[in-house]
Protein backbone atom coordinates (compact mmCIF):
# COMPACT_ATOMS: atom_id res chain seq x y z
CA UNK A 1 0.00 0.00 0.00
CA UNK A 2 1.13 3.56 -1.20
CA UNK A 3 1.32 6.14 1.51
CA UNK A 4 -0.50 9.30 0.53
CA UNK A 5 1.06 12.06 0.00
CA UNK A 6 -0.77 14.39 3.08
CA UNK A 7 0.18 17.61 4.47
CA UNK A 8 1.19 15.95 7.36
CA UNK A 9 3.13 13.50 5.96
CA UNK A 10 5.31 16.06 4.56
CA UNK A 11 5.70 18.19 7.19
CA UNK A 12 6.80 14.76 9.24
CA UNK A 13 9.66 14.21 6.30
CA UNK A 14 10.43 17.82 6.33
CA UNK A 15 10.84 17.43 10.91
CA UNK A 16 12.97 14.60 9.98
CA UNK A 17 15.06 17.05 7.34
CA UNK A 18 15.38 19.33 9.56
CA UNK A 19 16.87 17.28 12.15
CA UNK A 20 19.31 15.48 9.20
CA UNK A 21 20.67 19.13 8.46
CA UNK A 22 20.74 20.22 12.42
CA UNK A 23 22.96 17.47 13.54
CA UNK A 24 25.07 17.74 10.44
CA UNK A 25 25.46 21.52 11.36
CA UNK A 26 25.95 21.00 15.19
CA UNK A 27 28.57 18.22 14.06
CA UNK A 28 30.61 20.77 12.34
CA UNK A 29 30.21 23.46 14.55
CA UNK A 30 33.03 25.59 15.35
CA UNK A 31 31.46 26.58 18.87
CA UNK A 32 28.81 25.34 21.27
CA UNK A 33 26.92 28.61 20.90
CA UNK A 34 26.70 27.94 17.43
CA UNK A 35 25.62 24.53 18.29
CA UNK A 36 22.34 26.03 20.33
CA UNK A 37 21.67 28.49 17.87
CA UNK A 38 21.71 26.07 15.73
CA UNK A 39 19.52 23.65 17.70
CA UNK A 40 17.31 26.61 18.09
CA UNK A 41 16.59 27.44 14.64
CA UNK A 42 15.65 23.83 13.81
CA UNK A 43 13.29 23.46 16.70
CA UNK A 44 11.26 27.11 15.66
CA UNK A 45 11.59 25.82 12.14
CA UNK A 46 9.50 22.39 12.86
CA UNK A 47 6.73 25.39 14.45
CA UNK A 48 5.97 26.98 11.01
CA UNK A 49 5.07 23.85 9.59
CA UNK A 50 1.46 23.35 8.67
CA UNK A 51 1.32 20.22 11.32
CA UNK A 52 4.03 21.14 13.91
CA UNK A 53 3.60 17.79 16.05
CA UNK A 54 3.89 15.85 12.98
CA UNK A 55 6.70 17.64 12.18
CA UNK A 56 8.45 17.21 15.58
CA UNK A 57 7.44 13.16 15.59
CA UNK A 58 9.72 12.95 11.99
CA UNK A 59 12.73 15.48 13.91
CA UNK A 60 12.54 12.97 17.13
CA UNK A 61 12.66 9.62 14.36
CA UNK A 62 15.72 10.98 13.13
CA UNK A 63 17.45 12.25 16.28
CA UNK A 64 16.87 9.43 18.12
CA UNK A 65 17.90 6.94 15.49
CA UNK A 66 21.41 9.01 15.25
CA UNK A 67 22.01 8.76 18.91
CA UNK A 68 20.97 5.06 19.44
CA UNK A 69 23.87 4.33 16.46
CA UNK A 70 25.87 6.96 18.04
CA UNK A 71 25.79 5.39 21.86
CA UNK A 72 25.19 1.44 19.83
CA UNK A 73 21.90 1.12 21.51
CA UNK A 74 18.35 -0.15 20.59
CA UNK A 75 15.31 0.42 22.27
């Protein structure tokens, strides 16, 4: 079965883009303030989304499958 193609399934890929490009930036950051306002920017970014808390379930998918590879866990 084919997913459709909702507004809130693409504003849960776009969360989970979001958080792809935040922890790429807070990787390479030169600073920890940059880190934050980094951090910062993604989080009000996933609020201008037409569904915010499906935007902030795809950002949590992706964080949380970065650190559970990072610290070689599974829930």
């Amino acid at each position: 079965m084919i997913a459709a193609h909702t507004t809130a399934n693409c504003a849960e890929q776009a969360g989970s883009a979001i958080a792809t490009n935040c922890l790429n930036d807070i990787l390479n950051a030169p600073s920890q303030a940059v880190s934050v306002t980094t951090l910062q920017t993604a989080l009000l970014d996933l609020q201008r989304l037409p569904h915010p808390k499906r935007a902030a379930g795809g950002f949590a998918v992706a964080l949380v499958a970065v650190l559970e590879r990072g610290i070689g866990a599974s829930l």
